[in-house]
PDB file of N, CA and C in Angstrom:
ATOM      1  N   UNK A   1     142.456 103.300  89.719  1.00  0.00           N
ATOM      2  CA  UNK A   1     142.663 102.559  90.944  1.00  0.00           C
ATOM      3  C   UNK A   1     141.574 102.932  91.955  1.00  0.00           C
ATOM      4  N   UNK A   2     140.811 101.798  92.611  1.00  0.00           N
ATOM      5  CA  UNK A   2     139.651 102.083  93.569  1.00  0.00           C
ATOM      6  C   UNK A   2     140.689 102.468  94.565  1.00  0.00           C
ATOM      7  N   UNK A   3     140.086 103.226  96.030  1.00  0.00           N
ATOM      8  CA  UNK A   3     140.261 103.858  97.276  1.00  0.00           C
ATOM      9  C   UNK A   3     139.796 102.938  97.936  1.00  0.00           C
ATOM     10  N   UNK A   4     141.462 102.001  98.459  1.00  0.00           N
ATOM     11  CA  UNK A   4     140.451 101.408  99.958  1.00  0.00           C
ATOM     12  C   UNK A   4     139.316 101.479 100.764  1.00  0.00           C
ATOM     13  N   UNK A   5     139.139 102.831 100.678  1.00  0.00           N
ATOM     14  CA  UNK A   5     137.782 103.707 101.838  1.00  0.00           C
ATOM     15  C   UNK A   5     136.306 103.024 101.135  1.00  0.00           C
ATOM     16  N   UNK A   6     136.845 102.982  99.538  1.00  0.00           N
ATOM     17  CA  UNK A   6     135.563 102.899  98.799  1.00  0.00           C
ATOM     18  C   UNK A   6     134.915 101.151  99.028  1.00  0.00           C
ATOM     19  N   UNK A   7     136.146 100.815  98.605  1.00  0.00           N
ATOM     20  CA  UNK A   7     136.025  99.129  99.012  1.00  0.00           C
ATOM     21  C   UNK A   7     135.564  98.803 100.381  1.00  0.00           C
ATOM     22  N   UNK A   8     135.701  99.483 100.833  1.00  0.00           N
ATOM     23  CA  UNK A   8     135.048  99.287 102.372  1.00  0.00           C
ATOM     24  C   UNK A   8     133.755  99.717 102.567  1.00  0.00           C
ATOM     25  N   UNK A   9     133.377 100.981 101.798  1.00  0.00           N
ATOM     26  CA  UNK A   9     131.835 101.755 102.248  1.00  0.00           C
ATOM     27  C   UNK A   9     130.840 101.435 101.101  1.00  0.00           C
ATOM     28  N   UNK A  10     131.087 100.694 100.487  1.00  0.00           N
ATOM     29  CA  UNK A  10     129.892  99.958  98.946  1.00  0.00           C
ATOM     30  C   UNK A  10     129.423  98.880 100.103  1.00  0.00           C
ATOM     31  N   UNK A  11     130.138  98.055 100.309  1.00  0.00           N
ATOM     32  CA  UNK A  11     129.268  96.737 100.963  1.00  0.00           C
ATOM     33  C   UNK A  11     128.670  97.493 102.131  1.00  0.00           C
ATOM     34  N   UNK A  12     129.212  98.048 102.935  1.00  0.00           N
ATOM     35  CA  UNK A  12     128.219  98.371 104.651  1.00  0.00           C
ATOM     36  C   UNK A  12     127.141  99.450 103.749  1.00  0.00           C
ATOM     37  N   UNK A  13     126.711  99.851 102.801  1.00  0.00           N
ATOM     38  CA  UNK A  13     126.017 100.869 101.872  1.00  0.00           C
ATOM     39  C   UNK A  13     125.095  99.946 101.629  1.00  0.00           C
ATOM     40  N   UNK A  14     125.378  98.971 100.937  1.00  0.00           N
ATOM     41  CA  UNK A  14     124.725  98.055 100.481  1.00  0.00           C
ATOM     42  C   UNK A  14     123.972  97.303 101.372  1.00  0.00           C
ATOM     43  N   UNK A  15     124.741  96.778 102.390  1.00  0.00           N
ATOM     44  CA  UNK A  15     124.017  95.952 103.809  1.00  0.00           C
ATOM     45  C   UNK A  15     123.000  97.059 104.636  1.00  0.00           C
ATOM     46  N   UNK A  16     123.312  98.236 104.862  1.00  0.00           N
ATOM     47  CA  UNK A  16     122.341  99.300 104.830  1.00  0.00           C
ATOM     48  C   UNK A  16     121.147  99.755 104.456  1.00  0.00           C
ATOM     49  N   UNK A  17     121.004  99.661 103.117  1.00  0.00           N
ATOM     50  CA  UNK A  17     120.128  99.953 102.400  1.00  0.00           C
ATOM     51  C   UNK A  17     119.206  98.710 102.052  1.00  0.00           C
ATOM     52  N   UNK A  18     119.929  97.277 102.142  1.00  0.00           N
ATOM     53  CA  UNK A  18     118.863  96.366 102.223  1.00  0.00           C
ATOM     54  C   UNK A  18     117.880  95.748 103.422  1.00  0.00           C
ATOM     55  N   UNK A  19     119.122  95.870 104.844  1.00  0.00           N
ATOM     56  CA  UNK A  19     118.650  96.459 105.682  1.00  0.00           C
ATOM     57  C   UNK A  19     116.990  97.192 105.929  1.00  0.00           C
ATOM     58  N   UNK A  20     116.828  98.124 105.606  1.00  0.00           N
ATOM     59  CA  UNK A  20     116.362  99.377 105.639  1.00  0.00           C
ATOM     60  C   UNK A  20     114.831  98.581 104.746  1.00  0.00           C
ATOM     61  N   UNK A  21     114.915  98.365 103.445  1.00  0.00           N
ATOM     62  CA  UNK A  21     114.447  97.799 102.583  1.00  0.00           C
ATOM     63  C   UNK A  21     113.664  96.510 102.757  1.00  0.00           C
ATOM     64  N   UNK A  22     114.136  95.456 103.621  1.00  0.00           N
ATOM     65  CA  UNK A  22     113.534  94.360 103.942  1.00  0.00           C
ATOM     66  C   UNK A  22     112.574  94.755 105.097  1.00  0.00           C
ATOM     67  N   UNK A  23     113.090  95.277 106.028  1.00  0.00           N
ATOM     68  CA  UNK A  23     112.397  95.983 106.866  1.00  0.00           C
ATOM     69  C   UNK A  23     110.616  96.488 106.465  1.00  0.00           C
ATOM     70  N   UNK A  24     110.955  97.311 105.323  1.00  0.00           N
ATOM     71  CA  UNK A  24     110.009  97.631 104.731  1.00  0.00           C
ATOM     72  C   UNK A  24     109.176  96.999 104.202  1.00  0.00           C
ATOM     73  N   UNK A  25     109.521  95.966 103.359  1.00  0.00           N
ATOM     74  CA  UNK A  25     109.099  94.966 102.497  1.00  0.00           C
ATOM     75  C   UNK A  25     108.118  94.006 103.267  1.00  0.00           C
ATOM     76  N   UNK A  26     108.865  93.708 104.929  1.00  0.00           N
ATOM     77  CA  UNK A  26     107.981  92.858 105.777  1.00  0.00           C
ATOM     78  C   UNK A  26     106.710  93.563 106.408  1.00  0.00           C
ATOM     79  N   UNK A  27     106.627  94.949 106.253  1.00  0.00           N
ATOM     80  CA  UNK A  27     105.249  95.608 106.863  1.00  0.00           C
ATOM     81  C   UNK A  27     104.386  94.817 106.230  1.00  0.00           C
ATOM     82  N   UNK A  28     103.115  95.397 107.285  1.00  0.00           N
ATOM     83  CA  UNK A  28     101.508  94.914 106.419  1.00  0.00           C
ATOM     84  C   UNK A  28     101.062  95.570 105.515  1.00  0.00           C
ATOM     85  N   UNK A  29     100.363  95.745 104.838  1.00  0.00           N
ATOM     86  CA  UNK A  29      99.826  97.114 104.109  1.00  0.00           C
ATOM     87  C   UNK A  29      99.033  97.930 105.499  1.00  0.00           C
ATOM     88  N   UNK A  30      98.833  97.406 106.439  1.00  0.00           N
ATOM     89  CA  UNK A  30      97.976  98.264 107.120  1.00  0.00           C
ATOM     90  C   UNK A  30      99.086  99.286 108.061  1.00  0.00           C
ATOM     91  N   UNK A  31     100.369  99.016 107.909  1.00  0.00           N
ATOM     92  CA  UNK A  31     101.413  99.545 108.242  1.00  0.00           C
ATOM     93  C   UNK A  31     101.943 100.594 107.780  1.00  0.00           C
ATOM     94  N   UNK A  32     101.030 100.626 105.748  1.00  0.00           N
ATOM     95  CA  UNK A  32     101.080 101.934 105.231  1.00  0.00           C
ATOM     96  C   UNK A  32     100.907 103.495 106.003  1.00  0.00           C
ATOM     97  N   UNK A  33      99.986 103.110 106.887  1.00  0.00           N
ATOM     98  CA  UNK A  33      99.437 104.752 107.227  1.00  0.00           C
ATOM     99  C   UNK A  33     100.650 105.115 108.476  1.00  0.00           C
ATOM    100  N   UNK A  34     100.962 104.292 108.835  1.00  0.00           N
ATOM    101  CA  UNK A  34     102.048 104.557 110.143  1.00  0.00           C
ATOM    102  C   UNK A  34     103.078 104.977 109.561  1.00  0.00           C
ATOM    103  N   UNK A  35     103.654 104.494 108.400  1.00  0.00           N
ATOM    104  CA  UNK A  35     104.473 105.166 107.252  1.00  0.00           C
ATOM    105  C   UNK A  35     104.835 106.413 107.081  1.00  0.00           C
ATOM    106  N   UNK A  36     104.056 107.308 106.972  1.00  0.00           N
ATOM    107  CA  UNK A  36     103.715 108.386 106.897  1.00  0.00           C
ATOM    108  C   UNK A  36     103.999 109.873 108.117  1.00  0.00           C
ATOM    109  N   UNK A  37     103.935 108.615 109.352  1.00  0.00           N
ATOM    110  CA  UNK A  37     104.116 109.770 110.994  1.00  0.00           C
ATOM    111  C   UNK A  37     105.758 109.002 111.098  1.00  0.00           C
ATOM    112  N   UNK A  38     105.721 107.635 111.141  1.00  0.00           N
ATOM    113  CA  UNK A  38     106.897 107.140 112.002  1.00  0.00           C
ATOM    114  C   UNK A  38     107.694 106.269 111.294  1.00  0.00           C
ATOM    115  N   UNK A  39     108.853 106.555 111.622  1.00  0.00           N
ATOM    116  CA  UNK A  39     110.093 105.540 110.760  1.00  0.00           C
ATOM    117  C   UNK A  39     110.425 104.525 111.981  1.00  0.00           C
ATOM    118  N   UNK A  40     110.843 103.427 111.100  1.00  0.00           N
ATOM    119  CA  UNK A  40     111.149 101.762 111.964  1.00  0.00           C
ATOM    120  C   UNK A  40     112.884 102.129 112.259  1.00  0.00           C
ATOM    121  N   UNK A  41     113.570 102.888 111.851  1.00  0.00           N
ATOM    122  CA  UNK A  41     115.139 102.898 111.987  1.00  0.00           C
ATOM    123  C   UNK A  41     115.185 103.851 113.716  1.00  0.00           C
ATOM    124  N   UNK A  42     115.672 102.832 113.831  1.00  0.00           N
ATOM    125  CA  UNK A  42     116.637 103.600 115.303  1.00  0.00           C
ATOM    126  C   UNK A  42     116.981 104.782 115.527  1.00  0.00           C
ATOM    127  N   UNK A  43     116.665 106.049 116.029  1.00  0.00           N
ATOM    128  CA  UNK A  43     116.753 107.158 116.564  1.00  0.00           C
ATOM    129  C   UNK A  43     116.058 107.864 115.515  1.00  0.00           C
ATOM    130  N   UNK A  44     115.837 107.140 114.484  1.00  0.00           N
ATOM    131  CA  UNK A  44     114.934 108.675 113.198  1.00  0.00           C
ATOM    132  C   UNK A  44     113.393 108.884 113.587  1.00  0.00           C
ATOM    133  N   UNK A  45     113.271 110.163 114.144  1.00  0.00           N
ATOM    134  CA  UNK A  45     112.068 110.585 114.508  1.00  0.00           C
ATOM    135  C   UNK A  45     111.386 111.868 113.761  1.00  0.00           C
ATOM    136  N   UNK A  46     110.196 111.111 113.223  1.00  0.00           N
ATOM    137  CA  UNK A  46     109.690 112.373 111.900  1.00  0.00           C
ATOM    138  C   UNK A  46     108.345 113.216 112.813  1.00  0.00           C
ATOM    139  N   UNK A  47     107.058 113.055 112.213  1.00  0.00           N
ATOM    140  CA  UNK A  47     106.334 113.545 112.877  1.00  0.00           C
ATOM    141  C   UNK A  47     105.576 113.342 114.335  1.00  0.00           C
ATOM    142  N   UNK A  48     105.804 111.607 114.008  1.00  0.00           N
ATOM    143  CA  UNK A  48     105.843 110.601 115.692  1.00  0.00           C
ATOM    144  C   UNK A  48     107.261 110.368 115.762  1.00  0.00           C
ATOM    145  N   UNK A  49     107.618 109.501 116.957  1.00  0.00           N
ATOM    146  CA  UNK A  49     108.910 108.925 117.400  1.00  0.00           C
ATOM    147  C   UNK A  49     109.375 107.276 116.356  1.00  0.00           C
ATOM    148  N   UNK A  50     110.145 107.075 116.424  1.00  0.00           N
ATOM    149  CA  UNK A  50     110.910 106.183 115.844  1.00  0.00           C
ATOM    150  C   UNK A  50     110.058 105.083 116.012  1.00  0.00           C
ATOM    151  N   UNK A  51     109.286 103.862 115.663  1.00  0.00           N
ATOM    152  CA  UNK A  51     108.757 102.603 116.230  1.00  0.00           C
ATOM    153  C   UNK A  51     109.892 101.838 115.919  1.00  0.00           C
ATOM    154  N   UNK A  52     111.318 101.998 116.339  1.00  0.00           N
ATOM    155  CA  UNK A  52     112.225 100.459 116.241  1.00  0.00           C
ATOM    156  C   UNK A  52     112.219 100.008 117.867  1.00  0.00           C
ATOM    157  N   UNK A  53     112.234  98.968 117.927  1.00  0.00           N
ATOM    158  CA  UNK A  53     112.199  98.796 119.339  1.00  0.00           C
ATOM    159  C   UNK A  53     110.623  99.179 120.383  1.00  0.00           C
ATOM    160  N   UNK A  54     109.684  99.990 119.478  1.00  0.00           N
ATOM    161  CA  UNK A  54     108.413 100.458 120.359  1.00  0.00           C
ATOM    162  C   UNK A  54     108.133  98.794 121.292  1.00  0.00           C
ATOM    163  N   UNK A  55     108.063  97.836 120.695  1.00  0.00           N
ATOM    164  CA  UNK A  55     107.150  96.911 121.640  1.00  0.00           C
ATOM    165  C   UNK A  55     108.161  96.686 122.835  1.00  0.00           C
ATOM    166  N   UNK A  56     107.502  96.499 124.074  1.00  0.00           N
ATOM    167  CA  UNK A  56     108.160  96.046 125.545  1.00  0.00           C
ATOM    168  C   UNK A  56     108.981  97.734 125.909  1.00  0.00           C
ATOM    169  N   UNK A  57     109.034  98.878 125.111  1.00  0.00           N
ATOM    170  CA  UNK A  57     109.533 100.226 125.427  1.00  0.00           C
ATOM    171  C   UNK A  57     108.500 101.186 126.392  1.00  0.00           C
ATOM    172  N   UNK A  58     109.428 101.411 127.439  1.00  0.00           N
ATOM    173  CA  UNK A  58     108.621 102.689 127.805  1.00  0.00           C
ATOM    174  C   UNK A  58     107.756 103.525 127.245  1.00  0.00           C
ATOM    175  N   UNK A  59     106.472 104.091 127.477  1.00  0.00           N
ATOM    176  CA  UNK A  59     106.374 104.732 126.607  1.00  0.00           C
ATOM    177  C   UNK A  59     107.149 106.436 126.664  1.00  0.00           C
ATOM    178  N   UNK A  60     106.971 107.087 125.677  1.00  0.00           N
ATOM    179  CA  UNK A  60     107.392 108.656 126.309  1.00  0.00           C
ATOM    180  C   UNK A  60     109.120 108.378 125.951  1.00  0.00           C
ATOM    181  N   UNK A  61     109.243 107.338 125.917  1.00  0.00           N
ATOM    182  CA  UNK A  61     111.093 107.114 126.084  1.00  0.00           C
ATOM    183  C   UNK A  61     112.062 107.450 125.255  1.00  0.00           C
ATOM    184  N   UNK A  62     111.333 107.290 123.504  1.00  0.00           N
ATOM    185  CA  UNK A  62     112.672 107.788 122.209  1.00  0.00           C
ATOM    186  C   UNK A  62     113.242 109.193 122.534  1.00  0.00           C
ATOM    187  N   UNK A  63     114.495 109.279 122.642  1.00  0.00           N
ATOM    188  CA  UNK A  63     115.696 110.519 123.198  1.00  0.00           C
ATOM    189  C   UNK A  63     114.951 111.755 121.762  1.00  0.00           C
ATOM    190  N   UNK A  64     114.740 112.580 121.876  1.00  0.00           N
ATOM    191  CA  UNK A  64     114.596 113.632 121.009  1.00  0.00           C
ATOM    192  C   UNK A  64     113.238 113.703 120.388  1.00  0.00           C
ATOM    193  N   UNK A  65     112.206 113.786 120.928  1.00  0.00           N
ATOM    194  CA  UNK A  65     110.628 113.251 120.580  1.00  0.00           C
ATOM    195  C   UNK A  65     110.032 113.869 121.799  1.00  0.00           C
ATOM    196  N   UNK A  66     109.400 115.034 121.034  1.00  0.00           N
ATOM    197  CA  UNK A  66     108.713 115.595 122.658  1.00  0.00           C
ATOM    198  C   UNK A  66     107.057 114.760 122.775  1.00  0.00           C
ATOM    199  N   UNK A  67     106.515 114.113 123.849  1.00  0.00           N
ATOM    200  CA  UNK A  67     105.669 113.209 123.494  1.00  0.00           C
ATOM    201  C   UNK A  67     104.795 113.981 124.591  1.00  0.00           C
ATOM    202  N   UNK A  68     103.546 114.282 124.320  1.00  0.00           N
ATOM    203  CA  UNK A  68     101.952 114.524 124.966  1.00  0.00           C
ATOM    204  C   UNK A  68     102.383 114.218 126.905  1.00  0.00           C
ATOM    205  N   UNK A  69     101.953 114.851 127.423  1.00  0.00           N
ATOM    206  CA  UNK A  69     101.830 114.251 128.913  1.00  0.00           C
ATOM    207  C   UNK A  69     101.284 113.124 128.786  1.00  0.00           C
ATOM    208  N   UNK A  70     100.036 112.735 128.134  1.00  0.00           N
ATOM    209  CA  UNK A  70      99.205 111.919 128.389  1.00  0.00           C
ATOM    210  C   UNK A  70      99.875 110.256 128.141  1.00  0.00           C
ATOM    211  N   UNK A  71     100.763 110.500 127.014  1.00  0.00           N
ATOM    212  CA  UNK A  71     101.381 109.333 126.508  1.00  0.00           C
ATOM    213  C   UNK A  71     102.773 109.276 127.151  1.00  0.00           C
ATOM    214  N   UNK A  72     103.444 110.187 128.527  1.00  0.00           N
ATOM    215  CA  UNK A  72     104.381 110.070 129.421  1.00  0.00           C
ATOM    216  C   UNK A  72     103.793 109.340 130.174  1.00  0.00           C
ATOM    217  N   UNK A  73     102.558 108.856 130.535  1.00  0.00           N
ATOM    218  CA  UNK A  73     101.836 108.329 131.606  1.00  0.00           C
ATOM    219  C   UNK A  73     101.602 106.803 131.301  1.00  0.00           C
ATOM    220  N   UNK A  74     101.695 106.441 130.100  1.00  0.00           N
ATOM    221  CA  UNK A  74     101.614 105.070 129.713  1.00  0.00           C
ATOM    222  C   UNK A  74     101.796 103.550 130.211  1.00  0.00           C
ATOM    223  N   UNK A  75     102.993 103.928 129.993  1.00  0.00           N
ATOM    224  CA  UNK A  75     103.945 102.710 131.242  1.00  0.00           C
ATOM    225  C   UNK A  75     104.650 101.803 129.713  1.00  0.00           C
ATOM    226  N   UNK A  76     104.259 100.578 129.786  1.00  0.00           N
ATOM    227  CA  UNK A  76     105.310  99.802 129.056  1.00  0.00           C
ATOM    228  C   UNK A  76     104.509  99.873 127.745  1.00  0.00           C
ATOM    229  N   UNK A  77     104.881  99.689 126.487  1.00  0.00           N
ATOM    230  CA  UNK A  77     104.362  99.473 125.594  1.00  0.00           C
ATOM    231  C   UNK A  77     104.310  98.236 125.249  1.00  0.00           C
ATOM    232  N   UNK A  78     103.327  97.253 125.869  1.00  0.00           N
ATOM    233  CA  UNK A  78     103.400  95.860 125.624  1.00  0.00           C
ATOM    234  C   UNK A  78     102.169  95.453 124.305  1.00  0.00           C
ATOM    235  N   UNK A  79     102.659  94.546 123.656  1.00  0.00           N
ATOM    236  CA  UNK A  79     101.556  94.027 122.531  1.00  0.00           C
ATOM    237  C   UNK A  79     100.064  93.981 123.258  1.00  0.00           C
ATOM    238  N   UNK A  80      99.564  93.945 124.000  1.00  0.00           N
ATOM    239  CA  UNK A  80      98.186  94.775 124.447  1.00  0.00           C
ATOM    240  C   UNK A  80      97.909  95.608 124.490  1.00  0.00           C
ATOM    241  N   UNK A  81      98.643  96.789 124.991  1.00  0.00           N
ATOM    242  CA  UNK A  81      98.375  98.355 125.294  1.00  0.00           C
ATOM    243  C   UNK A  81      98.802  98.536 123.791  1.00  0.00           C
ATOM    244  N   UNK A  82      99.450  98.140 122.677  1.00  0.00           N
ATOM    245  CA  UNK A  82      99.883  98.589 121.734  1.00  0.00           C
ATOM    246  C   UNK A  82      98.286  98.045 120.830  1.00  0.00           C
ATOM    247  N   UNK A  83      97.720  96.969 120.857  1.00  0.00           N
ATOM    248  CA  UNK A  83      96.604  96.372 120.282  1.00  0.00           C
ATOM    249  C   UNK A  83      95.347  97.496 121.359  1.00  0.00           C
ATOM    250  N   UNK A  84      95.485  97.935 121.902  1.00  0.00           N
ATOM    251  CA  UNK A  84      94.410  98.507 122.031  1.00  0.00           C
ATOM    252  C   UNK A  84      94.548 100.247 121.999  1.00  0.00           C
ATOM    253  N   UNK A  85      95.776 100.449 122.051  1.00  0.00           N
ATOM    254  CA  UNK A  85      95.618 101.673 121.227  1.00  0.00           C
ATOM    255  C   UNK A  85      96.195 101.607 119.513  1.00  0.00           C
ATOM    256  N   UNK A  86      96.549 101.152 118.995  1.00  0.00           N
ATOM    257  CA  UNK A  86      96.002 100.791 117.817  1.00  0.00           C
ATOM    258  C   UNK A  86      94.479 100.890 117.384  1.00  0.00           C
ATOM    259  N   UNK A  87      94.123 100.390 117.512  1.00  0.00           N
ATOM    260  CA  UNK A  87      92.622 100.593 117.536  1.00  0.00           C
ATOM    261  C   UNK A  87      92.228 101.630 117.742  1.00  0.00           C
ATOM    262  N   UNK A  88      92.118 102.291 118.790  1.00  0.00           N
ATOM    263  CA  UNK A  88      91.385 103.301 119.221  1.00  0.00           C
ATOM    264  C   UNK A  88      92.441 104.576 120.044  1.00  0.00           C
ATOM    265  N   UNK A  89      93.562 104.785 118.757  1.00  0.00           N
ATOM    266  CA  UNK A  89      94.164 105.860 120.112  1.00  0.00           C
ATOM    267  C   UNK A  89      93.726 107.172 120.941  1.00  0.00           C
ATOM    268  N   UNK A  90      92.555 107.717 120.455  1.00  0.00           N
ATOM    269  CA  UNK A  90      92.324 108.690 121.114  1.00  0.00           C
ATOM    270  C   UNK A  90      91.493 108.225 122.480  1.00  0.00           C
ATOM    271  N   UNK A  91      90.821 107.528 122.394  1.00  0.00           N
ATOM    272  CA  UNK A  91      90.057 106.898 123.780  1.00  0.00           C
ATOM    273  C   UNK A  91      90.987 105.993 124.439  1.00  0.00           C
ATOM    274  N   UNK A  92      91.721 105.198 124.156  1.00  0.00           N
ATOM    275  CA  UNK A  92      92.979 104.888 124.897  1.00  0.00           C
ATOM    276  C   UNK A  92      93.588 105.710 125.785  1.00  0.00           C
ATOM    277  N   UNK A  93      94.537 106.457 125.058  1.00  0.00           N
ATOM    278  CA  UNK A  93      95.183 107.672 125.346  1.00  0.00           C
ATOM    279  C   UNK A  93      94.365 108.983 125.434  1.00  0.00           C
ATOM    280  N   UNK A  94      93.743 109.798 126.214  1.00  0.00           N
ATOM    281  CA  UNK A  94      92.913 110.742 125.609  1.00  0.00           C
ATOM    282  C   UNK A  94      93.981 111.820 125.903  1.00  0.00           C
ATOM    283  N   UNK A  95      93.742 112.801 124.583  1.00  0.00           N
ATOM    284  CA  UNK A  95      95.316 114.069 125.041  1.00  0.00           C
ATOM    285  C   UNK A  95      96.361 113.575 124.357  1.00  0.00           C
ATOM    286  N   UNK A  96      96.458 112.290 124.132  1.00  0.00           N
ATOM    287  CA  UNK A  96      97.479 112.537 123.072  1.00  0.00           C
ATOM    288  C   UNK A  96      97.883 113.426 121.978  1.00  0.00           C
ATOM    289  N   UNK A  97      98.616 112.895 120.913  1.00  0.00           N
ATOM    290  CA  UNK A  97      98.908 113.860 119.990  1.00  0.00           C
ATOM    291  C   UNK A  97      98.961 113.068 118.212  1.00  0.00           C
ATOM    292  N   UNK A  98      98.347 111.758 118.570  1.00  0.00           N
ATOM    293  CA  UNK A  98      98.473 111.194 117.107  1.00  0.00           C
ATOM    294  C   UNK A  98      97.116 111.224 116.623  1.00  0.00           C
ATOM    295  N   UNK A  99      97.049 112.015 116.081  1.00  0.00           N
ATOM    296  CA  UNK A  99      95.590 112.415 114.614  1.00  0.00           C
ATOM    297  C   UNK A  99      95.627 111.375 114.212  1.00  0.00           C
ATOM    298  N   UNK A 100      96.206 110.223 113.808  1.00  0.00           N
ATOM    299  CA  UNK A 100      95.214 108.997 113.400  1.00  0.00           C
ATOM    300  C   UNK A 100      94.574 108.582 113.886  1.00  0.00           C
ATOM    301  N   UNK A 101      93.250 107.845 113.601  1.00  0.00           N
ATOM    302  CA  UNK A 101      92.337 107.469 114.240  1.00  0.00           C
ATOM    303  C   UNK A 101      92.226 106.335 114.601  1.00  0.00           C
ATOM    304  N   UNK A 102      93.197 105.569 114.202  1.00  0.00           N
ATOM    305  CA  UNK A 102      93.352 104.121 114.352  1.00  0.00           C
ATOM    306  C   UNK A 102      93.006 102.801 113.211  1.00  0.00           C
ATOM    307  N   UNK A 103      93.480 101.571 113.393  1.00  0.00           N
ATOM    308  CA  UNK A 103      93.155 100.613 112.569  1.00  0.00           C
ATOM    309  C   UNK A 103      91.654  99.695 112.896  1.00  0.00           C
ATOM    310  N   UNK A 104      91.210  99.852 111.500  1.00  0.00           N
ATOM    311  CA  UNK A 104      89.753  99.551 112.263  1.00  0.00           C
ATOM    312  C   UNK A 104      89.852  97.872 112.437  1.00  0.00           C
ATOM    313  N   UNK A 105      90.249  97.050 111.287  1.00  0.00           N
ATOM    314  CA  UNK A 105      90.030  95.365 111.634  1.00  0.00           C
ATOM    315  C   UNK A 105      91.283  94.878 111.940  1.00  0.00           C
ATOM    316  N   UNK A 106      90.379  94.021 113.182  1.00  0.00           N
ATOM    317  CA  UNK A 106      91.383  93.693 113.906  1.00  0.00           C
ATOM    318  C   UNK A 106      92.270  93.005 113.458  1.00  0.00           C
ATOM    319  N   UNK A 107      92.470  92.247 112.634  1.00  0.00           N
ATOM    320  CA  UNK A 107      93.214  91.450 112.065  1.00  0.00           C
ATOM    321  C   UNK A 107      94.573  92.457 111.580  1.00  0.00           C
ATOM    322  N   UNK A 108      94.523  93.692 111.137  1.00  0.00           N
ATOM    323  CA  UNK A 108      95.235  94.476 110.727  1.00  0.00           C
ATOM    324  C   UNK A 108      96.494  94.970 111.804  1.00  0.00           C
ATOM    325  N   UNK A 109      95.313  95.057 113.209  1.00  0.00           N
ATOM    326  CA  UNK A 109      96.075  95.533 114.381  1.00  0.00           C
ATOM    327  C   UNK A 109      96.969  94.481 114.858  1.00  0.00           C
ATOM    328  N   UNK A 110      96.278  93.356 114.695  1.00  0.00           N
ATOM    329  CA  UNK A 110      97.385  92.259 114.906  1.00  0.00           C
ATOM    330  C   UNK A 110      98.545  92.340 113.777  1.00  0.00           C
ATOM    331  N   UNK A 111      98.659  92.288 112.406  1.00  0.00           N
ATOM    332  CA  UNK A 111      99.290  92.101 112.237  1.00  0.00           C
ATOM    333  C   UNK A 111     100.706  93.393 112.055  1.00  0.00           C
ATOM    334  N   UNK A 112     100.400  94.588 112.680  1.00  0.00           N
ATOM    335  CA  UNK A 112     100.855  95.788 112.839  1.00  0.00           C
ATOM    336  C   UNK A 112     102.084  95.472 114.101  1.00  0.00           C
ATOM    337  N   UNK A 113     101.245  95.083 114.969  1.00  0.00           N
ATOM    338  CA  UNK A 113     101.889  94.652 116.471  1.00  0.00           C
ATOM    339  C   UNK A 113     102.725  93.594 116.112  1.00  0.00           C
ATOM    340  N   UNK A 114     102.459  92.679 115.522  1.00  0.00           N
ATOM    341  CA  UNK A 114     103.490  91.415 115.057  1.00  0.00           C
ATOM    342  C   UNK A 114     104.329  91.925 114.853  1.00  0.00           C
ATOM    343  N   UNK A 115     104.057  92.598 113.675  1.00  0.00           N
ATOM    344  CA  UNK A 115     105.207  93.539 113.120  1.00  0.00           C
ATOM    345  C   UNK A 115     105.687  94.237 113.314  1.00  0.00           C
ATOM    346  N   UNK A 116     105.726  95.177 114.482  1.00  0.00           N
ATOM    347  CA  UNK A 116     106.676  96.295 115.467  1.00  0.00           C
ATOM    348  C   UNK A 116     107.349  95.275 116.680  1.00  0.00           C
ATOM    349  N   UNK A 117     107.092  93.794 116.674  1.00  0.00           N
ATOM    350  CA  UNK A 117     107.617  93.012 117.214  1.00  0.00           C
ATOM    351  C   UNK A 117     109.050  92.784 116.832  1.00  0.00           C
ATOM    352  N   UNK A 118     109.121  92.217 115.531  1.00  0.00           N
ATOM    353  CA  UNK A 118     109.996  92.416 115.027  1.00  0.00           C
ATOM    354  C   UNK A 118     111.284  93.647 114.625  1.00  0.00           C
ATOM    355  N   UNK A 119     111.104  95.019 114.834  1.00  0.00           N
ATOM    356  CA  UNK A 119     111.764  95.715 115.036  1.00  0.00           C
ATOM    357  C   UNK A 119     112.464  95.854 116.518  1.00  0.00           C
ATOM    358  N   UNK A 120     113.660  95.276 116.286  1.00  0.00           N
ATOM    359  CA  UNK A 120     114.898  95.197 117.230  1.00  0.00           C
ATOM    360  C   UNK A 120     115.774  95.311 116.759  1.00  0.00           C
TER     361      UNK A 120
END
């Protein structure tokens, strides 16, 4: 005999994990290297802060993410300031704290920003 509990936690498991999965599936490849510092899920913060929600966000703002002075000073993270530090975050931001060096063609940065658009 299945456990009510169980019948209940397979499907939200399932809606979860595809969730999670499509998410993924819709990056760019140039979205690979961001992969690596920052997760798209809501409050999970690895070596950068969470990017769900980054576009139109404060910057400095994910709860539990100690972030550079320099990148407390930001202001909004709008698809411009996000397209131009993309590109070039250390001359953008100088003092930050993200060792990547950025996406070099532009086409990439666009389609990066599209795509942190979509995380809501």
């Amino acid at each position: 005999m299945v456990k009510r509990g169980l019948l209940f936690a397979v499907p939200v498991l399932v809606l979860l994990i595809g969730y999670g999965l499509s998410a993924a599936a819709d990056a760019p490849s140039a979205f690979n290297s961001c992969k690596a510092c920052h997760a798209v899920v809501a409050g999970k913060n690895m070596i950068g802060p969470s990017l769900f929600g980054v576009v139109g966000r404060k910057a400095g703002a994910v709860e539990g993410y100690r972030y550079s002075a320099a990148m407390m000073k930001v202001g909004t993270l709008d698809p411009a300031t996000l397209t131009k530090f993309l590109a070039d975050p250390k001359a953008t931001v100088p003092g930050n704290k993200m060792a990547f060096p950025g996406v070099k063609k532009p086409e990439d940065v666009k389609a990066v920003v599209d795509y942190l658009g979509t995380l809501k």
